[in-house]
N, C-alpha and C. Protein backbone atom coordinates (compact mmCIF):
# COMPACT_ATOMS: atom_id res chain seq x y z
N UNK A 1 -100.86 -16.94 56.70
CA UNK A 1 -101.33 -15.76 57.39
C UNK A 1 -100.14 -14.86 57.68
N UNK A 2 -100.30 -13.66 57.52
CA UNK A 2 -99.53 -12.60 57.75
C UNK A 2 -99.77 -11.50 58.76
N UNK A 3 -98.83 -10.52 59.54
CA UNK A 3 -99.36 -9.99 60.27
C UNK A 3 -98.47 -8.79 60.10
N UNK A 4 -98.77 -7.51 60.22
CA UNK A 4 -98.29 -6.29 60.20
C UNK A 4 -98.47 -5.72 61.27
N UNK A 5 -96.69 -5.71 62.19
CA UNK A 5 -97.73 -4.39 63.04
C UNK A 5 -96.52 -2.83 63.01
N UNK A 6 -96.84 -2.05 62.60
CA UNK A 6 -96.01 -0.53 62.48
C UNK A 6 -96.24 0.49 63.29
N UNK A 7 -96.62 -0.16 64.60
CA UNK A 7 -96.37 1.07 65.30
C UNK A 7 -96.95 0.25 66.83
N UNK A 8 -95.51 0.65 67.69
CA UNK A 8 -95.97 0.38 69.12
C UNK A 8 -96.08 1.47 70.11
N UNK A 9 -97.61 1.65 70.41
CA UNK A 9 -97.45 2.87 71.69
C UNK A 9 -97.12 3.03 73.24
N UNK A 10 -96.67 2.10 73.54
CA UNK A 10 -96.50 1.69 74.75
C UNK A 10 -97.06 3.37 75.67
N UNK A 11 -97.63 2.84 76.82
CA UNK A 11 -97.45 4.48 77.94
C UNK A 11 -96.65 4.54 78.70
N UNK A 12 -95.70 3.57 78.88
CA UNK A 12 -94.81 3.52 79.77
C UNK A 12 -93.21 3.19 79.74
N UNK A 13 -92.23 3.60 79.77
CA UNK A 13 -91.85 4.40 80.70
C UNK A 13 -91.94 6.00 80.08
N UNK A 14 -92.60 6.13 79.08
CA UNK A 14 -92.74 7.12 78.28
C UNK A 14 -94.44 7.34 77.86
N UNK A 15 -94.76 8.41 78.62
CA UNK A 15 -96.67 8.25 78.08
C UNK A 15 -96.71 8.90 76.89
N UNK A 16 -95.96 9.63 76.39
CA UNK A 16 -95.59 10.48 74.89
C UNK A 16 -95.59 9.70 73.89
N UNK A 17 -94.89 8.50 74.40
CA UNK A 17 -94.39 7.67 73.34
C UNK A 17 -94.96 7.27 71.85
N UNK A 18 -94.35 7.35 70.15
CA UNK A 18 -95.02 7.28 69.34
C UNK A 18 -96.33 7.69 69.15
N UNK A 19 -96.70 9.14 69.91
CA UNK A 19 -97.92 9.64 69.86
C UNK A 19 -97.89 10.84 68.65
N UNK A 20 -98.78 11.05 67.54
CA UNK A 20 -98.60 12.08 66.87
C UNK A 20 -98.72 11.50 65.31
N UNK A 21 -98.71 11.95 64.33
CA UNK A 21 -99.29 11.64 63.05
C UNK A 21 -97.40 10.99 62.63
N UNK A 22 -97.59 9.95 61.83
CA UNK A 22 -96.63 8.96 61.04
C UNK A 22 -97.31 8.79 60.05
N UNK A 23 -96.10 8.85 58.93
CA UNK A 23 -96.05 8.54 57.71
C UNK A 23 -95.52 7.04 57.15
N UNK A 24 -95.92 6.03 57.08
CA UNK A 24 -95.10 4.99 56.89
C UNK A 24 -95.29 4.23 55.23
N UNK A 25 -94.27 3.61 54.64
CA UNK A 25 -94.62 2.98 53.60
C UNK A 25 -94.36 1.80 53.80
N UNK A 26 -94.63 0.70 53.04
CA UNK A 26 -94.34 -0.36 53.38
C UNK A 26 -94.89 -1.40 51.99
N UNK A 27 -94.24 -1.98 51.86
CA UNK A 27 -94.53 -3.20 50.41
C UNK A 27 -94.25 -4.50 50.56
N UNK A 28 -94.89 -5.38 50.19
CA UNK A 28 -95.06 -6.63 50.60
C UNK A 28 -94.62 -7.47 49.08
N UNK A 29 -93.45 -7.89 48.76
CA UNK A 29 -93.10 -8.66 47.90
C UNK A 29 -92.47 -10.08 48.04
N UNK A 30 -93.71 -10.52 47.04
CA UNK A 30 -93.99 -12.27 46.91
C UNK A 30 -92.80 -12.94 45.80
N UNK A 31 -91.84 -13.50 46.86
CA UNK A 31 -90.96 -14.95 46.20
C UNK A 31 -91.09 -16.03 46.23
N UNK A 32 -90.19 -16.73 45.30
CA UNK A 32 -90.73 -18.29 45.63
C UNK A 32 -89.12 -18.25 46.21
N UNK A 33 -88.76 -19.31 47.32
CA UNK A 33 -88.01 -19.85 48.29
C UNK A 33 -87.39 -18.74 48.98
N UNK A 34 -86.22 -19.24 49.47
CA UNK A 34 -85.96 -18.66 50.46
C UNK A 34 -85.23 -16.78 50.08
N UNK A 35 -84.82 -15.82 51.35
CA UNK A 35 -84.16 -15.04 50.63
C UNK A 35 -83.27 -15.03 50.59
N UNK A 36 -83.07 -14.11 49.10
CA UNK A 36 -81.74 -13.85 48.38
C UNK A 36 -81.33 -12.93 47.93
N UNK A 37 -80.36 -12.79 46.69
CA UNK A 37 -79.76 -10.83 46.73
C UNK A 37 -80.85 -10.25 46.02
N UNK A 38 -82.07 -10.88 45.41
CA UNK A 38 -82.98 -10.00 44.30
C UNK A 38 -83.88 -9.67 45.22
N UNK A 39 -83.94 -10.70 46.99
CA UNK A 39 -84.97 -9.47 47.93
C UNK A 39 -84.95 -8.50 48.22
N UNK A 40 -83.40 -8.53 48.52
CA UNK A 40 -82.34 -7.57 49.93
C UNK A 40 -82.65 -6.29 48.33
N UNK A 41 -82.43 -6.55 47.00
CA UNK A 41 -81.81 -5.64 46.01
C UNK A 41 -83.56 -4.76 45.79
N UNK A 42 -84.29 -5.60 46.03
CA UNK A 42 -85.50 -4.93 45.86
C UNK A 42 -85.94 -4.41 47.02
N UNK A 43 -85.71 -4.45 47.91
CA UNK A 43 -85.84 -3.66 49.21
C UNK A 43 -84.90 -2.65 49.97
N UNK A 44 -83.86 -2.47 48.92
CA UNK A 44 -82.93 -1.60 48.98
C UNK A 44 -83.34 -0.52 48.21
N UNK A 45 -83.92 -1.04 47.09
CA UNK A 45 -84.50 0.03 46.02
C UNK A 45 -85.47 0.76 46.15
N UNK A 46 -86.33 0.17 47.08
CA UNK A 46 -87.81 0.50 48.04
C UNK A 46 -87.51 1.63 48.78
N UNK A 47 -86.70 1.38 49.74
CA UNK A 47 -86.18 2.24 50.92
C UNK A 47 -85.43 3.65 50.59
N UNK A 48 -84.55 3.03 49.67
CA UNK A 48 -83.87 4.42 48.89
C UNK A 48 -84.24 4.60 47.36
N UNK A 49 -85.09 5.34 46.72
CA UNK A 49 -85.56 5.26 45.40
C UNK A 49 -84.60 6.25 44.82
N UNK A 50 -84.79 6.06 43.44
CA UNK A 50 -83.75 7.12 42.96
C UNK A 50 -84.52 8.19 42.89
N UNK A 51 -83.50 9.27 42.84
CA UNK A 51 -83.77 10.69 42.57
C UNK A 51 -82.96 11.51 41.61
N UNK A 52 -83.94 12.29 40.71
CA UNK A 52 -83.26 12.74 39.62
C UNK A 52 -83.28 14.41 39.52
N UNK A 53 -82.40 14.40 39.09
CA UNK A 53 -81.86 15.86 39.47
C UNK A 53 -81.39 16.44 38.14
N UNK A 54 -82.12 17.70 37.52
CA UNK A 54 -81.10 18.06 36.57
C UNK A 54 -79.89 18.91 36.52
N UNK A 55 -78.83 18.68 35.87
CA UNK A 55 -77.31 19.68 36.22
C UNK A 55 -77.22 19.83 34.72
N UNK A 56 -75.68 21.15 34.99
CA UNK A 56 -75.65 21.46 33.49
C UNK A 56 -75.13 20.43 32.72
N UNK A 57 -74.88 20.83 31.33
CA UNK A 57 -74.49 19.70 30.52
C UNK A 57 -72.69 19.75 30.76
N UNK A 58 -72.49 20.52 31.63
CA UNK A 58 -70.81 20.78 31.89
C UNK A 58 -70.45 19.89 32.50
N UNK A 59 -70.67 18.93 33.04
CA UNK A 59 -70.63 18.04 34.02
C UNK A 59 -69.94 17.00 34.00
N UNK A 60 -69.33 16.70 32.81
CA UNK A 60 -68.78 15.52 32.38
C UNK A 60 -67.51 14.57 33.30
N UNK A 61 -66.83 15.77 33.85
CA UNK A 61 -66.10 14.72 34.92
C UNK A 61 -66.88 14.78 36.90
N UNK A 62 -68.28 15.25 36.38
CA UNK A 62 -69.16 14.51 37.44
C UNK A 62 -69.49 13.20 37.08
N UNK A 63 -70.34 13.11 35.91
CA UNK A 63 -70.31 11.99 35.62
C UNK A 63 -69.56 11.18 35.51
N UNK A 64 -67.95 11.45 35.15
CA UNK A 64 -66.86 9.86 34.99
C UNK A 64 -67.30 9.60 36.46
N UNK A 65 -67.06 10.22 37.56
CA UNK A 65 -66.88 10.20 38.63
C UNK A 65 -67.59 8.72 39.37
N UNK A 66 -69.14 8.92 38.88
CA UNK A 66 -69.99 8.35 39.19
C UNK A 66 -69.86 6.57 38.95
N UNK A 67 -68.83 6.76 37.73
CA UNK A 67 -68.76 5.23 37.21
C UNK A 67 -67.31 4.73 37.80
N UNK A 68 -66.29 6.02 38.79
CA UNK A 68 -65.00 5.37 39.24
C UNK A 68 -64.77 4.38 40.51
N UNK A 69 -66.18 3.97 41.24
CA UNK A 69 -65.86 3.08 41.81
C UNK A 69 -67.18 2.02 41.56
N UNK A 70 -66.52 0.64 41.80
CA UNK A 70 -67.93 0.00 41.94
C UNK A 70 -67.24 -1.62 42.97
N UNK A 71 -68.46 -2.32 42.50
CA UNK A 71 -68.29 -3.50 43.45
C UNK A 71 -68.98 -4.62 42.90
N UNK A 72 -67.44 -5.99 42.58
CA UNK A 72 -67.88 -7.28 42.15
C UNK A 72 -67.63 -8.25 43.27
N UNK A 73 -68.44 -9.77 42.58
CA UNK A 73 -68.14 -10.69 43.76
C UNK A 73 -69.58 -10.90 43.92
N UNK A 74 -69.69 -11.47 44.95
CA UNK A 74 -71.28 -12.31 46.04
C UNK A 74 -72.20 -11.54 45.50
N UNK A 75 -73.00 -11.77 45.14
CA UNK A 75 -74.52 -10.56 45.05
C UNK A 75 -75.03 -10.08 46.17
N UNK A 76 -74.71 -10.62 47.15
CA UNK A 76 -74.90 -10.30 49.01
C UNK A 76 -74.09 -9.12 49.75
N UNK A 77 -73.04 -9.00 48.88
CA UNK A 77 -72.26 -7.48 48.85
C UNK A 77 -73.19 -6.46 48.76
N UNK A 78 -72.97 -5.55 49.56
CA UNK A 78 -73.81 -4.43 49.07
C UNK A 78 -73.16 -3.00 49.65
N UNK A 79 -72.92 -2.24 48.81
CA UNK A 79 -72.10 -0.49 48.63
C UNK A 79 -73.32 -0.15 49.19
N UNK A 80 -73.04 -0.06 50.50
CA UNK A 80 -73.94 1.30 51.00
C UNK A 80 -73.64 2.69 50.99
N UNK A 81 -72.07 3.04 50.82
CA UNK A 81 -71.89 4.42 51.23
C UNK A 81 -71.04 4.62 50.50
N UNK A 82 -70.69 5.35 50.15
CA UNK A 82 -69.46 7.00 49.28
C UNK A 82 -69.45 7.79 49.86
N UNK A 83 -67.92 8.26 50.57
CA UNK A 83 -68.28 9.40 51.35
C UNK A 83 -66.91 9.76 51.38
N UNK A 84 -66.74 11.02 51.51
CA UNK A 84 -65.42 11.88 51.31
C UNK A 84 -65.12 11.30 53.18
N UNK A 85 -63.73 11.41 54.11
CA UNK A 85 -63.27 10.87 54.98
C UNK A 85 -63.15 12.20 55.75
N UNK A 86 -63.94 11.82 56.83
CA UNK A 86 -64.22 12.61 58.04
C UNK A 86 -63.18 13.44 58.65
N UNK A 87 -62.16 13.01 58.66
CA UNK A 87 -60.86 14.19 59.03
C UNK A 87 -59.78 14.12 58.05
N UNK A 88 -60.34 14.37 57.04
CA UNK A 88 -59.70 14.64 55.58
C UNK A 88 -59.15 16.58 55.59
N UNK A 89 -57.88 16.78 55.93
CA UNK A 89 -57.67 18.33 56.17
C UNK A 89 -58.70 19.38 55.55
N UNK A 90 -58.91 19.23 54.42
CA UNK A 90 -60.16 19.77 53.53
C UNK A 90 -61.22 19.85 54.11
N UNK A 91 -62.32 18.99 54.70
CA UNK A 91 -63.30 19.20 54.94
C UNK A 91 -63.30 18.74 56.52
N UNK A 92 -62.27 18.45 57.23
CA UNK A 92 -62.69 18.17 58.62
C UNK A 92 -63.29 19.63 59.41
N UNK A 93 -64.01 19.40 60.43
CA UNK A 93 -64.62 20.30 60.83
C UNK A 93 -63.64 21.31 62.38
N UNK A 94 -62.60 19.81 62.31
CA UNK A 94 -61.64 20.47 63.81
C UNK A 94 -61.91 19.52 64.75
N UNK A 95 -63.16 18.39 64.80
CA UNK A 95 -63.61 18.20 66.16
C UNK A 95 -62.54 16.87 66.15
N UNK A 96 -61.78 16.52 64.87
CA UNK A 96 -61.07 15.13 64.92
C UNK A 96 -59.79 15.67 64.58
N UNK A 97 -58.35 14.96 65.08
CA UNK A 97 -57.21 15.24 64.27
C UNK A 97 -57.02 14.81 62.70
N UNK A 98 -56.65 16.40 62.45
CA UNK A 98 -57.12 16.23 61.13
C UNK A 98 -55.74 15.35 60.41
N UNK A 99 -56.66 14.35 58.70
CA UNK A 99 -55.81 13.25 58.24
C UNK A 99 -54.98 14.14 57.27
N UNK A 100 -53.43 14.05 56.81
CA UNK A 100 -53.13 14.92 55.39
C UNK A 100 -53.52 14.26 54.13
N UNK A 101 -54.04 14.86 53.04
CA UNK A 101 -54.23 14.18 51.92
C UNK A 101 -55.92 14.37 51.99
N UNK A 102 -56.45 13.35 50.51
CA UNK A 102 -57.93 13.34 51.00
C UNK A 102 -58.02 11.81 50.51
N UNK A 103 -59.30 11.27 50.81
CA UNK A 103 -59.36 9.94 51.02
C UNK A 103 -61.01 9.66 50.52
N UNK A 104 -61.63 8.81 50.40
CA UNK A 104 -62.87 7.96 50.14
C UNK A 104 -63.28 7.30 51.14
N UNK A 105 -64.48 7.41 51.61
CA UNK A 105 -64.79 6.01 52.66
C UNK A 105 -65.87 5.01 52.10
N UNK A 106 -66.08 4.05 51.71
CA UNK A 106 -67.03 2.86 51.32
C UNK A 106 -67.28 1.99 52.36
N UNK A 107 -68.68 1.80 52.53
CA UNK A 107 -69.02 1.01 53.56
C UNK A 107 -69.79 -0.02 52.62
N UNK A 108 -69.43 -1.03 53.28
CA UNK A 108 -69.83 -1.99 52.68
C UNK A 108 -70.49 -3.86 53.80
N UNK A 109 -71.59 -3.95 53.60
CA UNK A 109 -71.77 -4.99 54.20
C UNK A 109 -72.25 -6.54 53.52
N UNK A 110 -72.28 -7.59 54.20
CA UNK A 110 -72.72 -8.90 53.50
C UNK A 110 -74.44 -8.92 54.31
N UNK A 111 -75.51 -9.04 53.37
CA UNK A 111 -76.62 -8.92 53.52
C UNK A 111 -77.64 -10.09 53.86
N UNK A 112 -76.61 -11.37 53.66
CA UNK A 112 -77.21 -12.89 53.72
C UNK A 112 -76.89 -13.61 54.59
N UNK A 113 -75.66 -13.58 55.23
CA UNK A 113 -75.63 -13.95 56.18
C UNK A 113 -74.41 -15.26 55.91
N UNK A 114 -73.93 -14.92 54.90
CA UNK A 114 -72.65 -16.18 54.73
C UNK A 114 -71.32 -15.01 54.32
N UNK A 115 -70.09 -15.75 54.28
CA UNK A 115 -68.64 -15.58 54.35
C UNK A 115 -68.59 -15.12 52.37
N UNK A 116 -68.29 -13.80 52.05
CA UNK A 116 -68.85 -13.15 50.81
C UNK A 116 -67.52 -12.13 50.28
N UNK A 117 -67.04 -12.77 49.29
CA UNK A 117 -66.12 -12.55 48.49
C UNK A 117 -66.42 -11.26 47.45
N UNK A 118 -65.36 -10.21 47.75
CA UNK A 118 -65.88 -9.43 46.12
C UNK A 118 -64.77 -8.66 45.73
N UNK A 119 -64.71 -7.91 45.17
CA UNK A 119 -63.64 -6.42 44.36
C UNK A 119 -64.01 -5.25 44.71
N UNK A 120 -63.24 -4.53 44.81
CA UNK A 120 -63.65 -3.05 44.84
C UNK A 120 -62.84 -2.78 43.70
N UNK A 121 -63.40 -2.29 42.44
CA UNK A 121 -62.74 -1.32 41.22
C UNK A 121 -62.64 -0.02 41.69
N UNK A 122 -61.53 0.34 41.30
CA UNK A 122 -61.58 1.74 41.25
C UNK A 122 -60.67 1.90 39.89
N UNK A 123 -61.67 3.35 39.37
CA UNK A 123 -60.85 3.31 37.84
C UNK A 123 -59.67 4.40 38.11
N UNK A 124 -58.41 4.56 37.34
CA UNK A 124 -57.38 5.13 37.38
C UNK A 124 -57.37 6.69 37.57
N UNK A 125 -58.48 7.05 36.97
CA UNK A 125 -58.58 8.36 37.64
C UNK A 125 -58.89 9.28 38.59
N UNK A 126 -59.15 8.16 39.47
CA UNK A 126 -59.06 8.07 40.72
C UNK A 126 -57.59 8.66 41.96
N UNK A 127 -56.81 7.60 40.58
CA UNK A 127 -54.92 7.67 41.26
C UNK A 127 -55.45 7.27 43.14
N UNK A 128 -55.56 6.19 43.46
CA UNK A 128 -55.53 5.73 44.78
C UNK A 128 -54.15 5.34 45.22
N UNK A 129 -53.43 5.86 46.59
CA UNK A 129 -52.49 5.29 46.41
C UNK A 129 -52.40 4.36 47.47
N UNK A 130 -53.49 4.02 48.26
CA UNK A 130 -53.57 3.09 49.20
C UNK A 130 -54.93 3.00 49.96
N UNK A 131 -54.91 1.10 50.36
CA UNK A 131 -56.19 1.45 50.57
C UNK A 131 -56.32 0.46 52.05
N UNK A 132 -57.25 0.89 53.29
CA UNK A 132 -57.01 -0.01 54.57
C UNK A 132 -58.35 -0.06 54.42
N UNK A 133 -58.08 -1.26 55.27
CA UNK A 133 -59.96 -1.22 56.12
C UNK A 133 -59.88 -1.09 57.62
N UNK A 134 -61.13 -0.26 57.89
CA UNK A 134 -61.18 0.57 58.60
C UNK A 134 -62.02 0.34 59.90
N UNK A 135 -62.36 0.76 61.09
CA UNK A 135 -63.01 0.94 62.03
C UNK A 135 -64.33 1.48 61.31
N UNK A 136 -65.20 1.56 62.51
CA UNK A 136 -66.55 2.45 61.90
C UNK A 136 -66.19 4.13 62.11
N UNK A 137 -65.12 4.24 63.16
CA UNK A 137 -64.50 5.57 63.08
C UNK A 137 -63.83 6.13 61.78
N UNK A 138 -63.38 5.18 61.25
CA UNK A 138 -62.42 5.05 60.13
C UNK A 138 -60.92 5.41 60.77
N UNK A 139 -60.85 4.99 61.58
CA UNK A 139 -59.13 4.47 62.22
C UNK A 139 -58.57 3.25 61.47
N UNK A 140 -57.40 3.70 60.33
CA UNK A 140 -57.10 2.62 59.98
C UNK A 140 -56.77 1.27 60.72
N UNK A 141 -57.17 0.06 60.11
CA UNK A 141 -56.49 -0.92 60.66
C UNK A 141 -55.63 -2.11 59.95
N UNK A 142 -56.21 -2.44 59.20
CA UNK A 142 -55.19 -3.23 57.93
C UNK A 142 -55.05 -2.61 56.37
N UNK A 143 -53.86 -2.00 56.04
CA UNK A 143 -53.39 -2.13 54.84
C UNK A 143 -53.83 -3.46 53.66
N UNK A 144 -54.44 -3.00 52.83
CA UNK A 144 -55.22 -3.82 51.73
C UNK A 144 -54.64 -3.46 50.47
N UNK A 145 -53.73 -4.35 49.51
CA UNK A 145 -53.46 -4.40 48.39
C UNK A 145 -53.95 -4.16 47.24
N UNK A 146 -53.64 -2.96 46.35
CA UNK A 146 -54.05 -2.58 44.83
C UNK A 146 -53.33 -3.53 43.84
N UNK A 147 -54.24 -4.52 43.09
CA UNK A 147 -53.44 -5.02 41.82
C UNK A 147 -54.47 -3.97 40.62
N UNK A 148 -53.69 -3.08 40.23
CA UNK A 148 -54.33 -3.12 38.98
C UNK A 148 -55.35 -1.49 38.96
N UNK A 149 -55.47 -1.29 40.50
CA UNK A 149 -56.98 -0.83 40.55
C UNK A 149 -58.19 -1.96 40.92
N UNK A 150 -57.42 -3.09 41.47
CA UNK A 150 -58.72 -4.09 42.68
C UNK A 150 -58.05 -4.32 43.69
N UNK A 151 -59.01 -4.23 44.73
CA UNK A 151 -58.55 -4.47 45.95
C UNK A 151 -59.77 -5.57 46.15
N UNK A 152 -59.46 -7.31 46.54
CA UNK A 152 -59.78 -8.15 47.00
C UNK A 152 -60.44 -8.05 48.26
N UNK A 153 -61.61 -8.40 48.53
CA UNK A 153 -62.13 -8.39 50.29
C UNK A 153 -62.76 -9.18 50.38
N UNK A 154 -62.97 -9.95 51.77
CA UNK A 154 -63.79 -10.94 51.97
C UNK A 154 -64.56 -10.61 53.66
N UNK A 155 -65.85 -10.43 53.64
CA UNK A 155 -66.71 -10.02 54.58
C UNK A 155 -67.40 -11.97 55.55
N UNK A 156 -67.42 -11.35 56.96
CA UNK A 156 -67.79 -12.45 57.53
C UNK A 156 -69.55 -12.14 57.43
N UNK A 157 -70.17 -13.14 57.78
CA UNK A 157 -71.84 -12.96 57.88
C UNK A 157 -71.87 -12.02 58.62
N UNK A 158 -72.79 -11.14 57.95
CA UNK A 158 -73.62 -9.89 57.94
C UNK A 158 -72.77 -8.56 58.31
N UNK A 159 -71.20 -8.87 58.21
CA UNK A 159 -70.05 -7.69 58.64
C UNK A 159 -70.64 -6.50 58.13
N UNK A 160 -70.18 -5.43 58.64
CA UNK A 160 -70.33 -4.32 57.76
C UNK A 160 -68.70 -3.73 57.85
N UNK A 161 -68.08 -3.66 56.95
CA UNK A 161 -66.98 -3.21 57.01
C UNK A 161 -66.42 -1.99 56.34
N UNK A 162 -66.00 -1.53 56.57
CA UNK A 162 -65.83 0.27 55.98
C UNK A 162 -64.01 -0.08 55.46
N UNK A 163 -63.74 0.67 54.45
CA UNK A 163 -62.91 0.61 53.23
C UNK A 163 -62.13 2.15 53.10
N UNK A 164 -61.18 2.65 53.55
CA UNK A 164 -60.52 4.07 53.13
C UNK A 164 -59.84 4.26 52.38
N UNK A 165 -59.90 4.83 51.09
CA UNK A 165 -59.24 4.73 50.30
C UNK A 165 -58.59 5.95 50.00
N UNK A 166 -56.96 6.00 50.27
CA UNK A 166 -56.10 7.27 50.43
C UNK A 166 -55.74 7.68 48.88
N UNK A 167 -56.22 8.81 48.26
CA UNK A 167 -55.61 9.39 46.99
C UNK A 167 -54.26 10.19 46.99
C-alpha cells in the first residue's frame, strides 16, 4: 500500500496557508531492491527535463564549452551546478568584495548516502589554473590539486560540496 499526500493546509498559525490553485507533477517509478544511482538519475531527469533551444550554427565554441567539464567516479556523484563565481570582477554586482580573475563554481553532492569518490575533468581549454573547495559562499577553503586537468575529490554521505575553479 502506498500513500500520497501533496499538499498540507494547515489554518494555523497561518489561515492563508497553501490556499489557491497548485500545479504539481509527480511519477511513481517501480524498482526491484533497494535505491540506487538509476533512481536518484531518473528522478533528476523528472524534476529537471531537458530543454531545447535552437542557436545559430556559429556556435561552435558554445558547444566545446558544453563538453569542458564533466564528472567521474561513484554513480552517487551528482553535478548539480555550473555557474560563473559570484564576485568574479566581471559580473559581481558590488554587494560582495569583488574576486580578480574569473572562476567556475560546481556544486556537487553524494546522493546515497555513503563516502563517494570521483574526478572532475576539465578539458585544456579551459586553462584552469587552480582549483579549492569551497564554502556554500564560495570562500575558499582548501587548495585542490590539477594532475593533468583532474582534480581528485572525495564527498562524505550526502555532502554537498561546491568546487571553484580559478582560470
Amino acid at each position: 500500500m502506498m500513500r500520497l499526500s501533496l499538499l498540507r493546509a494547515p489554518k494555523a498559525p497561518d489561515a492563508h496557508a497553501d490556499m489557491g490553485r497548485h500545479h504539481i507533477r509527480y511519477a511513481i517509478f517501480p524498482h526491484a531492491g533497494p535505491l540506487d544511482s538509476r533512481t536518484v538519475q531518473t528522478a533528476y531527469n523528472f524534476n529537471h527535463p531537458m530543454k531545447i533551444y535552437s542557436a545559430p550554427s556559429s556556435l561552435s565554441e558554445t558547444s566545446s564549452l558544453l563538453n569542458a567539464i564533466s564528472l567521474d567516479g561513484f554513480p552517487s556523484l551528482i553535478l548539480d551546478c555550473i555557474k560563473r563565481g559570484e564576485d568574479d570582477e566581471d559580473v559581481s554586482r558590488g554587494e560582495l568584495p569583488k574576486r580578480k580573475g574569473k572562476s567556475i563554481i560546481l556544486r556537487i553532492y553524494d546522493s546515497l548516502g555513503g563516502t563517494s569518490r570521483g574526478t572532475i575533468r576539465v578539458n585544456k581549454m579551459l586553462d584552469v589554473k587552480r582549483v579549492w573547495k569551497t564554502n556554500v559562499l564560495e570562500d575558499d577553503e582548501a587548495e585542490l590539486k590539477i594532475n593533468n586537468g583532474d582534480v581528485e575529490i572525495e564527498l562524505r554521505p550526502f555532502e554537498v560540496a561546491t568546487y571553484r575553479l580559478q582560470l
